[in-house]
C-alpha atoms as a PDB file:
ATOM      1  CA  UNK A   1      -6.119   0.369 -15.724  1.00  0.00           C
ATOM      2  CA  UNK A   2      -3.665   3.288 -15.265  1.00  0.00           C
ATOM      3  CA  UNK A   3      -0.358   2.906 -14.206  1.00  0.00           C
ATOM      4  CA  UNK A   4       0.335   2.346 -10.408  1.00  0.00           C
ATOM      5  CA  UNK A   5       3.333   3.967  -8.738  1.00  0.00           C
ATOM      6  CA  UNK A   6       5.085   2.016  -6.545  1.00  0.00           C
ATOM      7  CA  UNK A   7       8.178   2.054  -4.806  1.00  0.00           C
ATOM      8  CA  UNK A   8      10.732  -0.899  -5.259  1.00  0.00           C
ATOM      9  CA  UNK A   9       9.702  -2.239  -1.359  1.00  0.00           C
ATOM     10  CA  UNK A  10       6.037  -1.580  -1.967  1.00  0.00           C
ATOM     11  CA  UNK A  11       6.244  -3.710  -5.246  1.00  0.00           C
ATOM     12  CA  UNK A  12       8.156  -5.945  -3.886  1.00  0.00           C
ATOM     13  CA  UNK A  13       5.537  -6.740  -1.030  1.00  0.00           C
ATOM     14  CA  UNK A  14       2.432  -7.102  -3.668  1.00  0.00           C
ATOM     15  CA  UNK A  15       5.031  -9.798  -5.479  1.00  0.00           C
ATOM     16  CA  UNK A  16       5.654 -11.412  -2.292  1.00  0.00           C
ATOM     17  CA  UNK A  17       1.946 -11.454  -0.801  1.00  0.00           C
ATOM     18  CA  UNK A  18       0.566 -12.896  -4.778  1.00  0.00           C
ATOM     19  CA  UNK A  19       3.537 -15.720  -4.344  1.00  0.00           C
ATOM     20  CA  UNK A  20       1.873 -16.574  -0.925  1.00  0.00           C
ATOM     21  CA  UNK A  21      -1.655 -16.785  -1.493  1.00  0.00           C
ATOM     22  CA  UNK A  22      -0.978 -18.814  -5.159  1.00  0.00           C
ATOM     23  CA  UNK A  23       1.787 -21.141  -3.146  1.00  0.00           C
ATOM     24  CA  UNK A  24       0.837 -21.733  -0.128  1.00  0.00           C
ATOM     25  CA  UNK A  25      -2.844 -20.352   0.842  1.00  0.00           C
ATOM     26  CA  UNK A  26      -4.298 -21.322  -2.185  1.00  0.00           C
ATOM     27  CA  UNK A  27      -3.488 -25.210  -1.990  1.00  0.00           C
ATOM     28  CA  UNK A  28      -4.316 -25.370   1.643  1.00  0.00           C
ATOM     29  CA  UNK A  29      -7.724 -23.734   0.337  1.00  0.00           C
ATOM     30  CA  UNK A  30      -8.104 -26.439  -2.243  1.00  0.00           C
ATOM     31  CA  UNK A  31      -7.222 -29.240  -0.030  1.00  0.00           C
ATOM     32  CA  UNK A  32      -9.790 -27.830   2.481  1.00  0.00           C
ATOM     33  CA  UNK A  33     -12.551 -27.556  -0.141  1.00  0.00           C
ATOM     34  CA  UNK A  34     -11.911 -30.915  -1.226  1.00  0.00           C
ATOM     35  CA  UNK A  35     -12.375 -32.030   2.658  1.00  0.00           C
ATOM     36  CA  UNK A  36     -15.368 -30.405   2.960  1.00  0.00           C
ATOM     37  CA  UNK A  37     -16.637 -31.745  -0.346  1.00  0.00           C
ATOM     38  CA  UNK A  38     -16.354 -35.233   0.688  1.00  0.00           C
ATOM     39  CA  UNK A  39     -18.618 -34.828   3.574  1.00  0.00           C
ATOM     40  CA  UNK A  40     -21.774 -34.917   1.634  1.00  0.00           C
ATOM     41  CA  UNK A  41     -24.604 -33.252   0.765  1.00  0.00           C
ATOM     42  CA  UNK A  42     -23.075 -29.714  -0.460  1.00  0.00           C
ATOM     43  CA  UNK A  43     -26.769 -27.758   0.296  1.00  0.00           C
ATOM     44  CA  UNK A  44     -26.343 -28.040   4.247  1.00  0.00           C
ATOM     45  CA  UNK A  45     -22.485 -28.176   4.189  1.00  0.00           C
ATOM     46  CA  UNK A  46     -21.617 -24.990   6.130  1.00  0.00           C
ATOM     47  CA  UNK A  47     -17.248 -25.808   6.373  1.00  0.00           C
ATOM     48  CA  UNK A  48     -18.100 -26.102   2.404  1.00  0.00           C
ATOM     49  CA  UNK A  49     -20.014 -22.771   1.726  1.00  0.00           C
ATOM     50  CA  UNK A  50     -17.225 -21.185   4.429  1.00  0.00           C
ATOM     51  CA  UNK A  51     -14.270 -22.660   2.143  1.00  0.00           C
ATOM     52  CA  UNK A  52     -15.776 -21.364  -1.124  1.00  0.00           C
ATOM     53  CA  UNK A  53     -16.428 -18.231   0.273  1.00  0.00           C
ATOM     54  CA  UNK A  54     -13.070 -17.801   1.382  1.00  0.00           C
ATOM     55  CA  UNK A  55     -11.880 -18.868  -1.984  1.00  0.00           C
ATOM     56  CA  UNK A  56     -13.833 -16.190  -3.772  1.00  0.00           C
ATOM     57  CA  UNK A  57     -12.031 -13.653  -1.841  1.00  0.00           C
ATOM     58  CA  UNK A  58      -8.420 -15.385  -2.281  1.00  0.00           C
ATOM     59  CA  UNK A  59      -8.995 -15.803  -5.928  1.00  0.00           C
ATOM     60  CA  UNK A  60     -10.578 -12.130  -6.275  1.00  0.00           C
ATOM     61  CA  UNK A  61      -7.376 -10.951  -4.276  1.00  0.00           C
ATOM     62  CA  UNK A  62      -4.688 -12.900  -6.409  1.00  0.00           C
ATOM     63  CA  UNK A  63      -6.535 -11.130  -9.846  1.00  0.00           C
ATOM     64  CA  UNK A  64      -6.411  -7.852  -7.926  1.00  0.00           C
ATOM     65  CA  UNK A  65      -2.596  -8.169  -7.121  1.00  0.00           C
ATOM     66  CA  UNK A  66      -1.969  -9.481 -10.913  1.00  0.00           C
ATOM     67  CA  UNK A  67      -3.381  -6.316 -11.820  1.00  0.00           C
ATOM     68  CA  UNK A  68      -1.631  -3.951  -9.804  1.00  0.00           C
ATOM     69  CA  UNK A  69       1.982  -5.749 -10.591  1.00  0.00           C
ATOM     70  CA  UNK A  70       0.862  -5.643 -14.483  1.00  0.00           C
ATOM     71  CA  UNK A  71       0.549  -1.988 -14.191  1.00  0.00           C
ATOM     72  CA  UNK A  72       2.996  -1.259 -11.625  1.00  0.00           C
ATOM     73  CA  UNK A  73       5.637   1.696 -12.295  1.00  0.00           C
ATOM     74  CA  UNK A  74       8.655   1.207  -9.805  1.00  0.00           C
ATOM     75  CA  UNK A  75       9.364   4.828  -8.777  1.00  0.00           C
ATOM     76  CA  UNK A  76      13.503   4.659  -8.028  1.00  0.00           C
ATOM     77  CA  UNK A  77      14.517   8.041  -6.669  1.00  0.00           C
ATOM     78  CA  UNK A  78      17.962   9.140  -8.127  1.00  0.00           C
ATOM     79  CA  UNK A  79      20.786  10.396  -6.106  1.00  0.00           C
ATOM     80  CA  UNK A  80      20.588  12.690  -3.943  1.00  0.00           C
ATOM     81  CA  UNK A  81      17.608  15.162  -4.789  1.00  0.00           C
ATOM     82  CA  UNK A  82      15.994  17.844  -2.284  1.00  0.00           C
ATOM     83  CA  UNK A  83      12.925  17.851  -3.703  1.00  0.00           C
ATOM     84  CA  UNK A  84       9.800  15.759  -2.353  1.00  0.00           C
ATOM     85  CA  UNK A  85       9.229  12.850  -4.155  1.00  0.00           C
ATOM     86  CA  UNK A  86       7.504   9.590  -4.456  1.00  0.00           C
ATOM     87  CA  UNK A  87      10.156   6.704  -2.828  1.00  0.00           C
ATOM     88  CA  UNK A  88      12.061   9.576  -0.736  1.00  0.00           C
ATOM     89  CA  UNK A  89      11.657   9.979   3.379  1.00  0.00           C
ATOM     90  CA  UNK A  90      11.035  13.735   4.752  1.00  0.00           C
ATOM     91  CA  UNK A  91      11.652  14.932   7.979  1.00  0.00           C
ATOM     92  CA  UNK A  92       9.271  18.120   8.976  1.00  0.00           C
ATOM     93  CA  UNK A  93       8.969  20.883  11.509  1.00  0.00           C
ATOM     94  CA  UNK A  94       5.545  21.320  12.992  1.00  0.00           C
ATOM     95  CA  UNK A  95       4.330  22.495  16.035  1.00  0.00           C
ATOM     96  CA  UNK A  96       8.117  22.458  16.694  1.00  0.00           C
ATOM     97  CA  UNK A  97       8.334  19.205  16.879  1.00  0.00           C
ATOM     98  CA  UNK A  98       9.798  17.089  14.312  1.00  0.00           C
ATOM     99  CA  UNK A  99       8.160  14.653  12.076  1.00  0.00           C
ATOM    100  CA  UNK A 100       9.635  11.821   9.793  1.00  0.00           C
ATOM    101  CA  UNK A 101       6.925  10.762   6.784  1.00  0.00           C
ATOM    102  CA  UNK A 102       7.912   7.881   3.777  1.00  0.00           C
ATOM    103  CA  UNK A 103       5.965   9.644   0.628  1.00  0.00           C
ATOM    104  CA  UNK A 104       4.867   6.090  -1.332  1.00  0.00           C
ATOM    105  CA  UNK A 105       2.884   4.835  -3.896  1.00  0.00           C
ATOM    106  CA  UNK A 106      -0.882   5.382  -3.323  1.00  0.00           C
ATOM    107  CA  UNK A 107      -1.512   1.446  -2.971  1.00  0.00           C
ATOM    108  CA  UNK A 108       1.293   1.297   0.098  1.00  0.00           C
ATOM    109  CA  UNK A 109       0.094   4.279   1.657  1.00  0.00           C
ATOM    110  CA  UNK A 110      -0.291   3.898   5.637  1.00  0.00           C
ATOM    111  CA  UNK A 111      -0.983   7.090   7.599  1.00  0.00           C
ATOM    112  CA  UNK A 112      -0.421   5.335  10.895  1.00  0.00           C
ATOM    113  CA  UNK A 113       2.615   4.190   9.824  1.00  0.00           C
ATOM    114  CA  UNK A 114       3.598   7.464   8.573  1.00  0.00           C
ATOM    115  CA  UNK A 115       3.320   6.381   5.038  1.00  0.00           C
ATOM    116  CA  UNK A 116       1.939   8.759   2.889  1.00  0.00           C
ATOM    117  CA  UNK A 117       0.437   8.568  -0.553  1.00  0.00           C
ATOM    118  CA  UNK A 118       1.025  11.823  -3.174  1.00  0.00           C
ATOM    119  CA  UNK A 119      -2.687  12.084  -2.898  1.00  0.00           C
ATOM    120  CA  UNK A 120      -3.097  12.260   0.863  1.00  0.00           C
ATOM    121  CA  UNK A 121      -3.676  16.192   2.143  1.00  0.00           C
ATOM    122  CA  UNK A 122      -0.229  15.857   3.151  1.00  0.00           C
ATOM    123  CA  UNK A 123       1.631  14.521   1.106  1.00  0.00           C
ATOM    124  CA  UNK A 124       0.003  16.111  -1.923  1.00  0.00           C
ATOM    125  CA  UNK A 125       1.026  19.578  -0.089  1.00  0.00           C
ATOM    126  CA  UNK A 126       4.473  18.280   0.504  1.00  0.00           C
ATOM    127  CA  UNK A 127       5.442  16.689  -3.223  1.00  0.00           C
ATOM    128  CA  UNK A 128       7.932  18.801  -5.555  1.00  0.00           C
ATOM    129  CA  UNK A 129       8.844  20.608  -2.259  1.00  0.00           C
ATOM    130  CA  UNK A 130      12.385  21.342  -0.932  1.00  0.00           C
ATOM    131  CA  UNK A 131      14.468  22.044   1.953  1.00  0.00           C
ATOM    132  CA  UNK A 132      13.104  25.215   3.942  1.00  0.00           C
ATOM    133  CA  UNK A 133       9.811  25.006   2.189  1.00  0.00           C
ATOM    134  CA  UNK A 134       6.875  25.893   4.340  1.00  0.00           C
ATOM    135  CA  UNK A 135       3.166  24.500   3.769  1.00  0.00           C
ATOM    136  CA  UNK A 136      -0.055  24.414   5.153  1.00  0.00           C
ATOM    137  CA  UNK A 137      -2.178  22.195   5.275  1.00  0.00           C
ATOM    138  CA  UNK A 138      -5.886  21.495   5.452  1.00  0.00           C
ATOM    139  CA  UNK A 139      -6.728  18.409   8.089  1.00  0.00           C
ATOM    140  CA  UNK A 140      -9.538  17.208   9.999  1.00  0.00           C
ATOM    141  CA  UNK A 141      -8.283  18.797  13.010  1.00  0.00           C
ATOM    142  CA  UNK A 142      -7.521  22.318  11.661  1.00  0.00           C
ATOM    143  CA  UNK A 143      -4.635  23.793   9.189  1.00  0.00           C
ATOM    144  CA  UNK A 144      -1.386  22.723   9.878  1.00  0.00           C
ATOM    145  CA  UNK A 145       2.147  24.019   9.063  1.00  0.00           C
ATOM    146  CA  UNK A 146       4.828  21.942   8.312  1.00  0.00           C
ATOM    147  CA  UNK A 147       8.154  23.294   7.569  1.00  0.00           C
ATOM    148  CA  UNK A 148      10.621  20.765   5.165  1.00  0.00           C
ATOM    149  CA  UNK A 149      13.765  19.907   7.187  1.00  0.00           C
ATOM    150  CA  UNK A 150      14.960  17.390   5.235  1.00  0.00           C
ATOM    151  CA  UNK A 151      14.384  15.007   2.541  1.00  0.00           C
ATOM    152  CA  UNK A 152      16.410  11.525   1.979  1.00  0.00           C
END
């Protein structure tokens, strides 16, 4: 696996979501199976088959997350820089309004949170930009211009 950017918030919520499901879902998970289990015959045991499901996901999801954190690169921007990077906020003109977007790593990104991965149409217009910089860009709903304002 290559290595994931992250930013220090975004890696610190896959640490914090791996900590839950091994501490506190997965034992509830266990204790559940184990209930289930001692209702008998496993074949027709449908709060059994429900629990191992389940299970399968939380265990697939907790490998997952190892993963990610094992090949995590914490992307700390330094000092004050006007240039569009991963970990910095951005405020843009467009349509004369203006627009505030977080540029993150690709495994945090959230569009409807304005969260925006360097890969995203958007964001991959908007990285290694600066102040004053215009760009348009290619959407679903046409070509849009966003001019940088600022960048934090």
């Amino acid at each position: 696996m290559n290595k994931v950017q992250l930013t220090q918030e975004g890696f610190d919520q896959l640490q914090k979501e791996l900590n839950e499901l091994k501490n506190v879902i997965r034992p509830v998970l266990l204790e559940r199976l184990a209930a289930a289990r001692a209702m008998g015959d496993l074949r027709e045991n449908s709060e059994y088959s429900a629990a191992k499901e389940e299970q399968g996901l939380i265990e697939g999801r907790i490998l997952e997350l190892e993963q990610l954190i094992a090949n995590a690169e914490v992307i700390t921007t330094t000092g004050k820089s006007n240039r569009v990077q991963i970990g910095c906020d951005v405020e843009v003109e467009v349509n004369g309004k203006i627009e505030s977007y977080s540029i993150v790593g690709e495994f945090e990104a959230d569009p409807m949170n304005k969260k925006l991965s360097p890969t995203s149409p958007i964001g991959k217009a908007l990285m290694g930009k600066k102040i004053g910089d215009t760009v348009e860009v290619e959407v679903p709903i046409g070509k849009m211009v966003f001019k940088i304002v600022k960048v934090r």
